[in-house]
C-alpha atoms as a PDB file:
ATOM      1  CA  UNK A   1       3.701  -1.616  -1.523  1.00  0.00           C
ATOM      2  CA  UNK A   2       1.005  -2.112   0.954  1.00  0.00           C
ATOM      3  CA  UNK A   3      -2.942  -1.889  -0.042  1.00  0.00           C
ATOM      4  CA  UNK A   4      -6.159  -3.599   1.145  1.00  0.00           C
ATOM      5  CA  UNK A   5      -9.550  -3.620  -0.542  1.00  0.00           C
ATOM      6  CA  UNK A   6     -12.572  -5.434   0.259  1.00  0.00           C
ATOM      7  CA  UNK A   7     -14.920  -7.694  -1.832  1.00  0.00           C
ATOM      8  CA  UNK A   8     -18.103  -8.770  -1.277  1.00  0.00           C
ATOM      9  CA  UNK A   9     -21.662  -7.345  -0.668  1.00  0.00           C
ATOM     10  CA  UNK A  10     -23.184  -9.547   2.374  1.00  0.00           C
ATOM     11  CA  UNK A  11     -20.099 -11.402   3.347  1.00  0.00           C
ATOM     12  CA  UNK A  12     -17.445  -8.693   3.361  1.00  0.00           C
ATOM     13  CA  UNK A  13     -13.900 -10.035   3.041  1.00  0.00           C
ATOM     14  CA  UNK A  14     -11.076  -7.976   3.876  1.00  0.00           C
ATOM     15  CA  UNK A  15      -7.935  -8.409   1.327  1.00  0.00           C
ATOM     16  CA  UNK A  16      -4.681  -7.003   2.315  1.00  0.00           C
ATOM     17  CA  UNK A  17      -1.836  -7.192  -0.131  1.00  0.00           C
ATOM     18  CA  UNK A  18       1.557  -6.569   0.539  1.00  0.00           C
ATOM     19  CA  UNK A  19       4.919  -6.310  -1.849  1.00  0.00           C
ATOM     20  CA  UNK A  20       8.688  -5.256  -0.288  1.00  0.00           C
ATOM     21  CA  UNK A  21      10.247  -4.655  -3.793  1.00  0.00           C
ATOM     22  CA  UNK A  22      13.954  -4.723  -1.779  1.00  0.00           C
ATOM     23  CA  UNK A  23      13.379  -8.839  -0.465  1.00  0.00           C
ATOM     24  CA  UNK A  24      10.852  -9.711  -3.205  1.00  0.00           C
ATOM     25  CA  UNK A  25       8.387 -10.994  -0.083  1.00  0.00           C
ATOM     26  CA  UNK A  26       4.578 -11.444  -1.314  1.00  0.00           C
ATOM     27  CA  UNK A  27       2.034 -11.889   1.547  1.00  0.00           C
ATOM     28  CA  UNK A  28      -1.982 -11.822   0.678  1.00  0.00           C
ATOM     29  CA  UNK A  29      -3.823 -12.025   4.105  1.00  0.00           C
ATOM     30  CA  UNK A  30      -7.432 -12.372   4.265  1.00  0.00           C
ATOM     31  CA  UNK A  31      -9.605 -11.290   7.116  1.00  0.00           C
ATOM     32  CA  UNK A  32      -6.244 -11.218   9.122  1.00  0.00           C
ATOM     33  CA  UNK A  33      -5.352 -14.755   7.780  1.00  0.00           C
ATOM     34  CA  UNK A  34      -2.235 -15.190   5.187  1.00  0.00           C
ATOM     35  CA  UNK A  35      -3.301 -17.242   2.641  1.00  0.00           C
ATOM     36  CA  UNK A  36      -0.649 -16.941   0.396  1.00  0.00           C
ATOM     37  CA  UNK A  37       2.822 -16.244   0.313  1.00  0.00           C
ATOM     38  CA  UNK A  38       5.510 -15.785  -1.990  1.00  0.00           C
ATOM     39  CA  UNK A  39       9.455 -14.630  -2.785  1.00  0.00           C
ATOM     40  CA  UNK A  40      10.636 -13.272  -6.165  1.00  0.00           C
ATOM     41  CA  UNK A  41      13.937 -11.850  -5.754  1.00  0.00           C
ATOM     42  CA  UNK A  42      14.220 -12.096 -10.209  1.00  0.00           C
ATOM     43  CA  UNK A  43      11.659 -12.748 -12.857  1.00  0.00           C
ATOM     44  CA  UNK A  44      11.917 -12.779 -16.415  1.00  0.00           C
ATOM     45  CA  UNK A  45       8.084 -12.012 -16.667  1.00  0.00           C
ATOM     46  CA  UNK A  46       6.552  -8.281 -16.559  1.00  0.00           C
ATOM     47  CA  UNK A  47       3.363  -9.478 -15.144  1.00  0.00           C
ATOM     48  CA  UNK A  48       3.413 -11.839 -11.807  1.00  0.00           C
ATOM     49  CA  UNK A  49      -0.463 -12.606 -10.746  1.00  0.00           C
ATOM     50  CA  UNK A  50      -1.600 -14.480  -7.622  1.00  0.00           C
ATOM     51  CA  UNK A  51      -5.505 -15.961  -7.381  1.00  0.00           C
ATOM     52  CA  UNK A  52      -7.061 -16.946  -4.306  1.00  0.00           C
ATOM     53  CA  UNK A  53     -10.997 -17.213  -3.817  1.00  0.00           C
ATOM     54  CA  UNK A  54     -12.323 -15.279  -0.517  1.00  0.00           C
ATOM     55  CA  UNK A  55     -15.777 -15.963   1.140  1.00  0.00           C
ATOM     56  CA  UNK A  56     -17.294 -18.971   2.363  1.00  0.00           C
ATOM     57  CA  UNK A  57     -21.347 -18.195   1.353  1.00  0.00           C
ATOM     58  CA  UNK A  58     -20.480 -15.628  -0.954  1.00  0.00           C
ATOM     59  CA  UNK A  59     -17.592 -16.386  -2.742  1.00  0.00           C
ATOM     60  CA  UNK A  60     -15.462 -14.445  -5.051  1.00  0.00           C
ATOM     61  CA  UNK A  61     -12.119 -14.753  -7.302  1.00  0.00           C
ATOM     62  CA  UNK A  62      -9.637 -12.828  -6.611  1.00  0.00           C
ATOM     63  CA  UNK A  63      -6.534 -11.903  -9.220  1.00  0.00           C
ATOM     64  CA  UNK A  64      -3.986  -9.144  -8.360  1.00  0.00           C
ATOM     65  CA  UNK A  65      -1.376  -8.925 -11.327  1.00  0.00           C
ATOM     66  CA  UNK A  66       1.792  -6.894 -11.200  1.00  0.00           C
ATOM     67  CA  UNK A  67       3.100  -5.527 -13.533  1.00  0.00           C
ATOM     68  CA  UNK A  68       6.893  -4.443 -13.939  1.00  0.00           C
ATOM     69  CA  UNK A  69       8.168  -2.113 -16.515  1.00  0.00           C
ATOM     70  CA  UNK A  70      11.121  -3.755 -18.967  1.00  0.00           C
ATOM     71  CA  UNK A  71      13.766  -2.044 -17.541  1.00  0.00           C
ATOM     72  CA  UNK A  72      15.418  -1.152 -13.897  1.00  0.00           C
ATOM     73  CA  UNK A  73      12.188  -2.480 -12.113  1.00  0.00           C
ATOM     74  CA  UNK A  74      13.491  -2.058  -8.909  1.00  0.00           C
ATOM     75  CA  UNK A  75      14.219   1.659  -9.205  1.00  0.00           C
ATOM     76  CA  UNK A  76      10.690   2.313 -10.999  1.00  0.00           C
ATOM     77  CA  UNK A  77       7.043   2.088 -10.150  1.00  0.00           C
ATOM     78  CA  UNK A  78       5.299  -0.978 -10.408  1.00  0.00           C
ATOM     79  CA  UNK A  79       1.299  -1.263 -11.297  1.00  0.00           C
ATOM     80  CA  UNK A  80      -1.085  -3.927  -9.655  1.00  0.00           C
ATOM     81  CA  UNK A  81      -4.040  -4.393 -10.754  1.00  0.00           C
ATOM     82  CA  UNK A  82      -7.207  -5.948  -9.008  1.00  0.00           C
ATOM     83  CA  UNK A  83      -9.800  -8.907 -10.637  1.00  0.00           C
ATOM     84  CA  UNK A  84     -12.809  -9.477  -8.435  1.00  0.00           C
ATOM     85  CA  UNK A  85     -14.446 -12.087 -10.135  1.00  0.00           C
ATOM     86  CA  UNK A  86     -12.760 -11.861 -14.109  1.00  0.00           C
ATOM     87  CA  UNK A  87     -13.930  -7.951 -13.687  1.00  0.00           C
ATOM     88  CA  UNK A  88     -11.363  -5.542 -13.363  1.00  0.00           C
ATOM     89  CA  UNK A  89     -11.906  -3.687 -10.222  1.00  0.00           C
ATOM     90  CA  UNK A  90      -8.798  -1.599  -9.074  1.00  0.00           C
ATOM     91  CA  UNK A  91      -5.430   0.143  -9.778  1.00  0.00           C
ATOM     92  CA  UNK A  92      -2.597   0.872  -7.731  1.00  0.00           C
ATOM     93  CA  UNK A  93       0.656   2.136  -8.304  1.00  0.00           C
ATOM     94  CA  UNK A  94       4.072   2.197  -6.069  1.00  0.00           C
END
């Protein structure tokens, strides 16, 4: 699952998010930059979230959840959702 979204009104900051559901790899790359990784091959959760804050004058907090059904989550879609700032902003689906 690949997706990118941008926040910010005068200071634009360019998220990218990206998921492989086969290795469990996690990288969140701003402007170009990875600023977080991450590896979940199993997890007993249904919701994994990752926070990062993006700007340098205008700065926001960022919170992409995702969410994995009960069952088979490998084999079925996933839903991420995206949190610019505690306000829901964004839903994708794999």
């Amino acid at each position: 699952m690949k997706f990118e979204f941008e926040a910010g009104k005068t200071e634009k900051s360019l998220v990218r998010f990206r998921f492989n559901k086969f290795w469990g790899n996690v990288c969140i790359s701003v402007n170009g930059k990875v600023r977080l990784r991450d590896f979940r091959m199993y997890s007993k959760e249904l919701v994994a979230s990752w926070d990062l804050i993006v700007g340098v004058a205008e700065q926001h907090r960022i919170r992409i959840e995702k969410i994995r059904p009960l069952l088979l989550a490998g084999f079925r879609s996933n839903t991420y959702k995206v949190y610019i700032d505690g306000k829901f902003f964004k839903e994708y689906a794999d």
